[in-house]
N, C-alpha and C. Protein backbone atom coordinates (compact mmCIF):
# COMPACT_ATOMS: atom_id res chain seq x y z
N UNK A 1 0.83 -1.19 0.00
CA UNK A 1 0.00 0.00 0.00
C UNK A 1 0.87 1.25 0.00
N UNK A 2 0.33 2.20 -0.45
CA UNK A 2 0.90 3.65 -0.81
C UNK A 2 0.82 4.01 1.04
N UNK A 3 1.54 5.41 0.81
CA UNK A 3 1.38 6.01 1.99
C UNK A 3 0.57 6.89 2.73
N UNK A 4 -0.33 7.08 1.07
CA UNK A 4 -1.74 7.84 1.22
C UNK A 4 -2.69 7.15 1.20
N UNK A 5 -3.63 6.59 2.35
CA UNK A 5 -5.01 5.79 2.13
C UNK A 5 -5.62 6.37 0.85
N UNK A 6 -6.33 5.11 -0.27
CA UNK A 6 -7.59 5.49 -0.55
C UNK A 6 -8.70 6.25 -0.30
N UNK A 7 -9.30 6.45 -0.78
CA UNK A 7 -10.60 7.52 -0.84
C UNK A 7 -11.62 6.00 -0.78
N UNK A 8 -12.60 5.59 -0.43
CA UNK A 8 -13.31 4.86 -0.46
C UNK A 8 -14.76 5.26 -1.69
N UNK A 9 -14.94 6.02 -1.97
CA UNK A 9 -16.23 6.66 -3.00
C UNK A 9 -16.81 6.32 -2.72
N UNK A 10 -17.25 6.15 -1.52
CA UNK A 10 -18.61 5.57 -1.15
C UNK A 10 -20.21 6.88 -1.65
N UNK A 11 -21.13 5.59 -2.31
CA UNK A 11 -21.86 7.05 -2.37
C UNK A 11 -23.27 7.14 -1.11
N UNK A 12 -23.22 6.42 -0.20
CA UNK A 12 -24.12 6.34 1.04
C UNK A 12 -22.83 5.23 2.25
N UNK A 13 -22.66 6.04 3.46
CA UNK A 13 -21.85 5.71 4.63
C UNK A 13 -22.73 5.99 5.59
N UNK A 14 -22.99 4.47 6.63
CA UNK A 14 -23.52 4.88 8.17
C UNK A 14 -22.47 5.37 9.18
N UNK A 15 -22.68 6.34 10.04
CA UNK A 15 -21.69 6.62 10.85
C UNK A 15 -22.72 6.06 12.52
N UNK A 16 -22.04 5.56 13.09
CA UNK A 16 -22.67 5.05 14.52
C UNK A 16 -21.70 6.69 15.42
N UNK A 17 -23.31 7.38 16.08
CA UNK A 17 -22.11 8.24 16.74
C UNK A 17 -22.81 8.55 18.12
N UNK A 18 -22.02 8.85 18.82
CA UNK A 18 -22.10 9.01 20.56
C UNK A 18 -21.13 9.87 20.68
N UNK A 19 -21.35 10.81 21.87
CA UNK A 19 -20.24 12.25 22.24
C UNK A 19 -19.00 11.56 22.55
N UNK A 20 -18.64 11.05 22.11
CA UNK A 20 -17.00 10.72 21.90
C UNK A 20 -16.01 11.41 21.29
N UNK A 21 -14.65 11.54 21.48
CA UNK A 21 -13.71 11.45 20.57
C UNK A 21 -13.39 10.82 19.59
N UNK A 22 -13.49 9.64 19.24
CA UNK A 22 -13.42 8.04 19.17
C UNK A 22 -14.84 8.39 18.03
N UNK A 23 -16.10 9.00 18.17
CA UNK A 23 -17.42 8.76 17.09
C UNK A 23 -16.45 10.21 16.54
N UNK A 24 -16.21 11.31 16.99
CA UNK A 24 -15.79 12.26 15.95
C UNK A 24 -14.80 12.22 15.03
N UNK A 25 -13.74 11.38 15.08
CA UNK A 25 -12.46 10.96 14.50
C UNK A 25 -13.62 10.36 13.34
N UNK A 26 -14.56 9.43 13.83
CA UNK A 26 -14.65 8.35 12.40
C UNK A 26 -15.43 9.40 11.88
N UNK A 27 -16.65 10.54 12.32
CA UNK A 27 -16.92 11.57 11.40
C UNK A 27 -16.44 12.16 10.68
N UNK A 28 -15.28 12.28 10.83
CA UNK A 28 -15.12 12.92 9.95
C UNK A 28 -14.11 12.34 9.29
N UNK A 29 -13.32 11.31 9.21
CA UNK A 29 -13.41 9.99 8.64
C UNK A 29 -14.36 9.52 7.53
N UNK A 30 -15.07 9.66 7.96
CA UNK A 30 -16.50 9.13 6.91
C UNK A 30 -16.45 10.11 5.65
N UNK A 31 -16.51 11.36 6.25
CA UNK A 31 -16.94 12.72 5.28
C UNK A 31 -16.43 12.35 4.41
N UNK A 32 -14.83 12.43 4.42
CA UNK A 32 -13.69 12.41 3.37
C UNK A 32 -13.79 11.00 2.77
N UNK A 33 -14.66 10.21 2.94
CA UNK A 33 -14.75 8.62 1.97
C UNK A 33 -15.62 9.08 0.63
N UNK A 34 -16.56 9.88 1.00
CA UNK A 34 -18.03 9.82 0.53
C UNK A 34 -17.49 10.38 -1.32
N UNK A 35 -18.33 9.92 -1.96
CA UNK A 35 -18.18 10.36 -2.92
C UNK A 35 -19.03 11.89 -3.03
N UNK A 36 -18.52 12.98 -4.77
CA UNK A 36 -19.37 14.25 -4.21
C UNK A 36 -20.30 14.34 -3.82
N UNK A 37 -21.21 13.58 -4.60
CA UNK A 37 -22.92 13.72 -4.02
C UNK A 37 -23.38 12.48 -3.16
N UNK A 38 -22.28 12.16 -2.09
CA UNK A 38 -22.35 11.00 -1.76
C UNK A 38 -23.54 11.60 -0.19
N UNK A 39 -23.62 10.58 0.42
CA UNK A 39 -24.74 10.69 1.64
C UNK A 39 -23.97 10.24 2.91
N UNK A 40 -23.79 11.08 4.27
CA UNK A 40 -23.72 9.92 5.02
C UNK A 40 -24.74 10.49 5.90
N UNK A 41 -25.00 9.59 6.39
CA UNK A 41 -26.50 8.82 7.94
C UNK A 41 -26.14 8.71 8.41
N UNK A 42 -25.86 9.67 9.69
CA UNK A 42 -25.57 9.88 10.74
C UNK A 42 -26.51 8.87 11.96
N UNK A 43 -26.39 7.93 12.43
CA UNK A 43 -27.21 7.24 13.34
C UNK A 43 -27.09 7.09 14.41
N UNK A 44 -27.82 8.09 16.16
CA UNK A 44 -27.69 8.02 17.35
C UNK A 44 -28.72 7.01 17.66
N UNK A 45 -28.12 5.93 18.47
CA UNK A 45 -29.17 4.89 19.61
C UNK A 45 -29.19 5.59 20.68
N UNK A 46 -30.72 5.72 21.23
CA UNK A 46 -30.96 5.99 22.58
C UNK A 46 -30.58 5.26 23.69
N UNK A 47 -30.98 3.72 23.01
CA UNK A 47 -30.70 2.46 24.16
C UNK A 47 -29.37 2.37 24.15
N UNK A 48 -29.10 1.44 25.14
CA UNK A 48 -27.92 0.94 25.15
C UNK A 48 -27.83 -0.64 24.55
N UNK A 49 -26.47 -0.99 24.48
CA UNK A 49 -25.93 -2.11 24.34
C UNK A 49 -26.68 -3.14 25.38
N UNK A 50 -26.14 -3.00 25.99
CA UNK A 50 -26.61 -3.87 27.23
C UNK A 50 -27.06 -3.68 28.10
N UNK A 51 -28.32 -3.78 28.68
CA UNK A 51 -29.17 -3.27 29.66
C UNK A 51 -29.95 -2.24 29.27
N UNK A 52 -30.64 -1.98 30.56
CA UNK A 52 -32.38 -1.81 30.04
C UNK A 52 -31.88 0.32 29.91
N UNK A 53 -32.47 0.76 29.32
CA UNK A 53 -32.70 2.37 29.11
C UNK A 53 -32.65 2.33 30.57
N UNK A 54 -32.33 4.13 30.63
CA UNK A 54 -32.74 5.08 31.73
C UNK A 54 -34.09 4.95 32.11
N UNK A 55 -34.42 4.76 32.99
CA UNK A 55 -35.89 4.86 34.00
C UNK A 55 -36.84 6.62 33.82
N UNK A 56 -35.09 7.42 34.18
CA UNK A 56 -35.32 9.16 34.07
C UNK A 56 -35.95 9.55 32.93
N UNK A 57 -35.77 8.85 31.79
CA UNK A 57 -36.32 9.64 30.68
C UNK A 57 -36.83 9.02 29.73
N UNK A 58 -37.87 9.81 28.96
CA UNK A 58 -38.91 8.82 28.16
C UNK A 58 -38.59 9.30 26.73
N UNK A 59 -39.17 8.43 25.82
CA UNK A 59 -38.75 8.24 24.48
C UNK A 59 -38.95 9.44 23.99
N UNK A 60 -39.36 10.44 24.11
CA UNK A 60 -39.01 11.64 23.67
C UNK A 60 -37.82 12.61 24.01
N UNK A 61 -37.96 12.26 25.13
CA UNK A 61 -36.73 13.07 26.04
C UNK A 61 -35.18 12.37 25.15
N UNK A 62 -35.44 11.03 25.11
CA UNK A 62 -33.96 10.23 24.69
C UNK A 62 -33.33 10.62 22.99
N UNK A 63 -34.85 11.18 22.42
CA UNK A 63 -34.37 11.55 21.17
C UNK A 63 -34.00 13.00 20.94
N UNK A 64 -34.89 13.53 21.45
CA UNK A 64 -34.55 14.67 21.79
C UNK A 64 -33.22 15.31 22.12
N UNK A 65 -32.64 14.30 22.65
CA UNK A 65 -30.96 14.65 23.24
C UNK A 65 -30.34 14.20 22.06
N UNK A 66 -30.43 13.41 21.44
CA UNK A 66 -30.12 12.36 20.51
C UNK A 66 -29.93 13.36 19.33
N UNK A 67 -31.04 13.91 18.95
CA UNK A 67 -30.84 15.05 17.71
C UNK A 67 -29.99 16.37 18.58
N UNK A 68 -30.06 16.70 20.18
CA UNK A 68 -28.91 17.76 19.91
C UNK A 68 -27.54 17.90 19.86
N UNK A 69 -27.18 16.11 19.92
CA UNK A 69 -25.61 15.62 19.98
C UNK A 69 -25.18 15.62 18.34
N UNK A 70 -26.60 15.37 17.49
CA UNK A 70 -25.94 15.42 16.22
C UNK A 70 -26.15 16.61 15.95
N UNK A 71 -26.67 17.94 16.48
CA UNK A 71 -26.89 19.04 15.79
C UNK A 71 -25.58 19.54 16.38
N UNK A 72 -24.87 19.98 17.51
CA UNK A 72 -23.66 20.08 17.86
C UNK A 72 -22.69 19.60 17.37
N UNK A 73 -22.68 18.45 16.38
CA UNK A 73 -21.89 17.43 15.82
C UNK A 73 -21.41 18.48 14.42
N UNK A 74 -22.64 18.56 13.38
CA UNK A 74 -23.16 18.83 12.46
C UNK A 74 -22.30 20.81 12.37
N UNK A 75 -22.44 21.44 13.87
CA UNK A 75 -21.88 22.53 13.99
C UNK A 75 -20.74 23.31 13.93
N UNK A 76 -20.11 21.37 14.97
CA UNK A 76 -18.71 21.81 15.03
C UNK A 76 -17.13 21.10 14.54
N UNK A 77 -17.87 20.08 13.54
CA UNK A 77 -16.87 19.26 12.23
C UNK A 77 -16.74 19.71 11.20
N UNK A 78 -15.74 20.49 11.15
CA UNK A 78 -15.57 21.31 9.48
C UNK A 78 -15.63 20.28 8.42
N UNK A 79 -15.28 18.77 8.82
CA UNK A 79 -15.24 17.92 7.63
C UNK A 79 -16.72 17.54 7.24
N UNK A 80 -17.68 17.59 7.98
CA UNK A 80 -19.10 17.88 7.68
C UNK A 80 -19.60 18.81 6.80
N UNK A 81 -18.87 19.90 6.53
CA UNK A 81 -19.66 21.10 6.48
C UNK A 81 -20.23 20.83 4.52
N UNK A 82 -20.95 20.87 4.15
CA UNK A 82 -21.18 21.05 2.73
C UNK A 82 -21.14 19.75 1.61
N UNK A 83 -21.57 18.66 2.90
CA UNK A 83 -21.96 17.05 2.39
C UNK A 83 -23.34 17.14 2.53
N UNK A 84 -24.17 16.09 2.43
CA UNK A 84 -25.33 15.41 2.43
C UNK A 84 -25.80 14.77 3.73
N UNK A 85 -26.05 15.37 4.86
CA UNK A 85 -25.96 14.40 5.98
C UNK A 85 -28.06 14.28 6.61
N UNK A 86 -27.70 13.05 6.99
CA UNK A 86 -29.26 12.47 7.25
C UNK A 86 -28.90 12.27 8.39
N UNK A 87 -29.58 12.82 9.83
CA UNK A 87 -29.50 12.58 11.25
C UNK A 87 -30.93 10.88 11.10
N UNK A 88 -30.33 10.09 11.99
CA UNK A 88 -30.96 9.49 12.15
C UNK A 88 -31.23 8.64 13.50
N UNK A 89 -32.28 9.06 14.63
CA UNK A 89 -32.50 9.13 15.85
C UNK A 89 -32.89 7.99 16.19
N UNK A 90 -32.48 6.77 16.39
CA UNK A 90 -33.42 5.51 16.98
C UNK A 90 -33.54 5.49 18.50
N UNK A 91 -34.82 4.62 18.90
CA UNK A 91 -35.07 4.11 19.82
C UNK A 91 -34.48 3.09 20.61
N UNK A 92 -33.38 2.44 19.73
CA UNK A 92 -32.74 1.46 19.61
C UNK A 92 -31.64 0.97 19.95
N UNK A 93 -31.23 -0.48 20.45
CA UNK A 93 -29.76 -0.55 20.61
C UNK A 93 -28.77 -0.06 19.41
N UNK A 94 -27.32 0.38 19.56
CA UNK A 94 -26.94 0.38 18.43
C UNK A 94 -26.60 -0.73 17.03
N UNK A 95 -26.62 -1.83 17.62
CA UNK A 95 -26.16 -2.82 16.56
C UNK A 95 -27.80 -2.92 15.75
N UNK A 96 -28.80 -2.80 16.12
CA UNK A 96 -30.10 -3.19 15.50
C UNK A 96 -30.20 -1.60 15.03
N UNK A 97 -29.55 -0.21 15.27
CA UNK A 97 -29.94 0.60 14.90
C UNK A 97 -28.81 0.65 13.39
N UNK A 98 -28.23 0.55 14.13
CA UNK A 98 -26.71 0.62 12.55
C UNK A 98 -27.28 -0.01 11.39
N UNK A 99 -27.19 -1.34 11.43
CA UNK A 99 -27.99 -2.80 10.92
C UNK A 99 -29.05 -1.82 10.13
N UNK A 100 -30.05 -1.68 10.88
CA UNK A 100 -31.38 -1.13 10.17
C UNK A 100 -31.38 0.14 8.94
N UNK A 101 -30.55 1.12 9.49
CA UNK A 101 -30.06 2.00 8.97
C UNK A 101 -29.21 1.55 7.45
N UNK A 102 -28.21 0.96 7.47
CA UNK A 102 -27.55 0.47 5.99
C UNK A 102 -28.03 -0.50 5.61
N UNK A 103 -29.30 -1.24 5.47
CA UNK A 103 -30.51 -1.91 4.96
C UNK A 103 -31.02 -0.68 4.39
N UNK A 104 -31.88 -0.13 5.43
CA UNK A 104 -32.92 0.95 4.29
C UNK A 104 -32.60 1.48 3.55
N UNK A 105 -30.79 2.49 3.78
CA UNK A 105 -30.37 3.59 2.80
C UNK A 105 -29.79 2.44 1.89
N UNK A 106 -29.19 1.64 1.70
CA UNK A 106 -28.37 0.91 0.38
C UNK A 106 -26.78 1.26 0.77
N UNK A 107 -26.47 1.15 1.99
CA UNK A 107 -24.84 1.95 2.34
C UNK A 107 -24.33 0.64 2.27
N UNK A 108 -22.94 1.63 1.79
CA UNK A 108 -22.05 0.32 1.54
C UNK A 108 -21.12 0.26 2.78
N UNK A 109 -20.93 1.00 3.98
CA UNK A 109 -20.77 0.47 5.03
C UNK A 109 -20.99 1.02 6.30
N UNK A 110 -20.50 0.72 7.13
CA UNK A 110 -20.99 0.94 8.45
C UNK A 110 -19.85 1.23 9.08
N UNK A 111 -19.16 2.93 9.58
CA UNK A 111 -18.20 3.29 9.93
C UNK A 111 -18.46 3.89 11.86
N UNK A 112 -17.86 3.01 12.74
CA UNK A 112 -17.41 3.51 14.09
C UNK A 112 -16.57 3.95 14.85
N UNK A 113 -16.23 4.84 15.65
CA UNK A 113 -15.03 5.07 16.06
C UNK A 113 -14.80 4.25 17.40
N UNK A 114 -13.68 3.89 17.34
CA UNK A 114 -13.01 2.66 18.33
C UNK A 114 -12.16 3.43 19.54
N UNK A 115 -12.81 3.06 20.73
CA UNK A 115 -12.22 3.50 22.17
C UNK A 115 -11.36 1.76 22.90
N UNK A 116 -10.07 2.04 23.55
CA UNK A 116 -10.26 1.26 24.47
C UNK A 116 -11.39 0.51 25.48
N UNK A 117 -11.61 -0.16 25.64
CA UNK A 117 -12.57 -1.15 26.74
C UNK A 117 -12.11 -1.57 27.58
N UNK A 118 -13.01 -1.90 28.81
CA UNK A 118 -12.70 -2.15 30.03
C UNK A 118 -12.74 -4.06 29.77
N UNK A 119 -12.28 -4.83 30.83
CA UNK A 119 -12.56 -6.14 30.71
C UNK A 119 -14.13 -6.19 30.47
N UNK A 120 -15.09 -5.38 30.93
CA UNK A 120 -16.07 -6.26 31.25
C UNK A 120 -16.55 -6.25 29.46
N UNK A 121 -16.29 -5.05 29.38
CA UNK A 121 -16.75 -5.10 27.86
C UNK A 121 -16.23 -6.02 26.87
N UNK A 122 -14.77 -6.41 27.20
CA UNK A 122 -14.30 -7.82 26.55
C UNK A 122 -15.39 -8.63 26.79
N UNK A 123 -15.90 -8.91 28.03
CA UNK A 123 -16.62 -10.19 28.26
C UNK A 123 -17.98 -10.08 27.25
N UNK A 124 -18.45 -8.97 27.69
CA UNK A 124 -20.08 -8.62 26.96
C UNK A 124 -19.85 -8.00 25.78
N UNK A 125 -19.24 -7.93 25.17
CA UNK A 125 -19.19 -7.40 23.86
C UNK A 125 -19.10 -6.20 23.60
N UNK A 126 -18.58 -5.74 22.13
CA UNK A 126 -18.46 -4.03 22.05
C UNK A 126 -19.59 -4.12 20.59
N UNK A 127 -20.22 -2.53 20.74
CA UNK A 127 -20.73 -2.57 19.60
C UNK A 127 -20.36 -3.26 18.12
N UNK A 128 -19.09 -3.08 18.28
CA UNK A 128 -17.96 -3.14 16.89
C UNK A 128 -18.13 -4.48 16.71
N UNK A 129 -17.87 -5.20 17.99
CA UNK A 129 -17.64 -6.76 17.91
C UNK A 129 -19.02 -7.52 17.04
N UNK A 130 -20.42 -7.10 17.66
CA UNK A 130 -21.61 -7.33 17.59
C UNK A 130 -22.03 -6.93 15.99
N UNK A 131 -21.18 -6.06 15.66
CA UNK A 131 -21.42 -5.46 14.36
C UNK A 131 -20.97 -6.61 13.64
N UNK A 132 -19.47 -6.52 13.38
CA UNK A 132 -18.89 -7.78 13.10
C UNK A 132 -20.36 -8.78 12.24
N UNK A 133 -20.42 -9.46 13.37
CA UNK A 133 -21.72 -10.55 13.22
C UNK A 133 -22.69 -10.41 12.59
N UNK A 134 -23.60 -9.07 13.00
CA UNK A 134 -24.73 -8.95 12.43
C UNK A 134 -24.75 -7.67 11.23
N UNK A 135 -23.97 -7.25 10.59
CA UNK A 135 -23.89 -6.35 9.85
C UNK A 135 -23.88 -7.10 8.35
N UNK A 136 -25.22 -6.54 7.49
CA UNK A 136 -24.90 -7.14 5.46
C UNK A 136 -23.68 -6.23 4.89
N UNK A 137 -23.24 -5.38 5.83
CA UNK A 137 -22.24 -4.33 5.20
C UNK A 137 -20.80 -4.30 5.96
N UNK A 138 -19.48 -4.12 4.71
CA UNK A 138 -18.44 -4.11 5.96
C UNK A 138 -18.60 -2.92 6.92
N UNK A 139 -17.80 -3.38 7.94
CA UNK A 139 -18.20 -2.31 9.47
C UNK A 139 -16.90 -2.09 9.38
N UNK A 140 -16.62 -0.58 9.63
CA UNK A 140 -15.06 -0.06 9.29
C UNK A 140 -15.00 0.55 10.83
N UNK A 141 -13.85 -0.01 11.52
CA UNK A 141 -13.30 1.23 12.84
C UNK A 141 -12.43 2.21 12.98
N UNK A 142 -12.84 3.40 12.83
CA UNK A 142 -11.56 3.88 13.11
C UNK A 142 -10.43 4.29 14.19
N UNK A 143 -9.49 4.48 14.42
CA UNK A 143 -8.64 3.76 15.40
C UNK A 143 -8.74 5.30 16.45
N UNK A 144 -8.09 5.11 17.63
CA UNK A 144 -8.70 5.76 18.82
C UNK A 144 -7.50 6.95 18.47
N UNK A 145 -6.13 6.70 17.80
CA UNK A 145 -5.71 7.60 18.34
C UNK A 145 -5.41 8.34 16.69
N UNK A 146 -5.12 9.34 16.85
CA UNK A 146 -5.46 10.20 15.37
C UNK A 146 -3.91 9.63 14.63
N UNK A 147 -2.87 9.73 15.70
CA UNK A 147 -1.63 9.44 15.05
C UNK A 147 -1.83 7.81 14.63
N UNK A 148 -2.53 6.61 14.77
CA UNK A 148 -2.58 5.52 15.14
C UNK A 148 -3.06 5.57 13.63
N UNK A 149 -3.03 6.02 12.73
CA UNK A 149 -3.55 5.64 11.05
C UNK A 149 -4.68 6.12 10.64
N UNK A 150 -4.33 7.24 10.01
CA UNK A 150 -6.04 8.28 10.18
C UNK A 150 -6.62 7.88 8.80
N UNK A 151 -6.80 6.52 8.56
CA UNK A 151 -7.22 6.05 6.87
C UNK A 151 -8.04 5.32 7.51
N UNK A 152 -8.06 4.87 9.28
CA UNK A 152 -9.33 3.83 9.04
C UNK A 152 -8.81 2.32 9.36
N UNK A 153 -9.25 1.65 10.08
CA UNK A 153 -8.67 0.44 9.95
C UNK A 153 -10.00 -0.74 9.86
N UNK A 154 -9.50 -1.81 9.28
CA UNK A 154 -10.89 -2.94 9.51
C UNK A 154 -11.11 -3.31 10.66
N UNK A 155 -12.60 -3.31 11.04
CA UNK A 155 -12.70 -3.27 12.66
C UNK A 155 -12.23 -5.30 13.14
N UNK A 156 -11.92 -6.02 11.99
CA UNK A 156 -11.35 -6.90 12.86
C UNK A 156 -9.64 -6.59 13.40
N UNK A 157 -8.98 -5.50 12.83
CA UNK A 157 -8.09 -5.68 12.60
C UNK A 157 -7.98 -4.98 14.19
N UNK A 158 -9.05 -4.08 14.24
CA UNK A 158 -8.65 -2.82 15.58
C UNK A 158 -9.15 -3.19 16.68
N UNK A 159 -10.60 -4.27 16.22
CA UNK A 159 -10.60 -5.03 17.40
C UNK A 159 -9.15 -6.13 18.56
N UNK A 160 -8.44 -6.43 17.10
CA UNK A 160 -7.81 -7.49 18.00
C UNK A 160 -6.74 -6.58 18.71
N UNK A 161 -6.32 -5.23 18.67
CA UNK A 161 -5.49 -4.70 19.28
C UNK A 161 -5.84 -4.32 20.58
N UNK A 162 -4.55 -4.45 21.58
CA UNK A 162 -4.79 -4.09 23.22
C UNK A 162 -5.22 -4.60 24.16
């Protein structure tokens, strides 16, 4: 391989995103894949992975927050600015929300940004891992640290690190 990643041309990309460092790296990650009139679908889960929702707040309240993490998102990623972007708010865990999401649009993949994990999450799984499995599309991670290969890595590859 060259020393410059590929461009991927994708012309529809899911991005899985949560107030992370780790979801903003692959945002804007994603941007720069897309082809010009390409799309990406931005997709926040309310639920979690594992275990039951917040008790505190009801399905309005959860989306509600949900669209102002991507409108803050949307504000403050210059690599966003002057693409095609579709916020898309589920009710949902993320692996059934991702999943659902690059079914309906026709995306050719499913891009996350990758944090270290604690053991327990080894034990119970990471979104990424779960993706893996249940995803019709490759699931791309990108890596936690910006110096760590800012092209993107295959999430089996970034899973097995650490």
């Amino acid at each position: 391989m060259s020393g410059s990643p590929e461009r991927l041309g994708a012309s529809c990309l899911i991005l899985g995103y949560e107030r992370t460092d780790s979801a903003r790296r692959a945002a804007a990650w994603a941007a720069r894949q897309l082809q010009p009139e390409g799309k990406l679908v931005i997709v926040h889960a309310c639920l979690p992975l594992h275990g039951p929702s917040s008790v505190l707040s009801t399905v309005e309240e959860r989306r509600e927050l949900g669209r102002a993490l991507i409108d803050e998102l949307l504000l403050e990623e210059d690599a966003l600015q002057g693409i095609d972007v579709e916020a898309d708010i589920s009710d949902r865990d993320p692996v059934s929300a991702l999943v659902d999401a690059a079914r309906r649009h026709g995306a050719q993949a499913i891009v996350v940004g990758h944090e270290r994990r604690s053991p327990l999450h080894r034990v119970l799984g990471t979104v990424t891992s779960e993706l893996l499995v249940a995803s019709p599309v490759p699931v791309i991670s990108v890596p936690p640290v910006p110096g760590g290969g800012a092209h993107g890595a295959a999430a089996e590859g970034a899973s097995s690190a650490g």
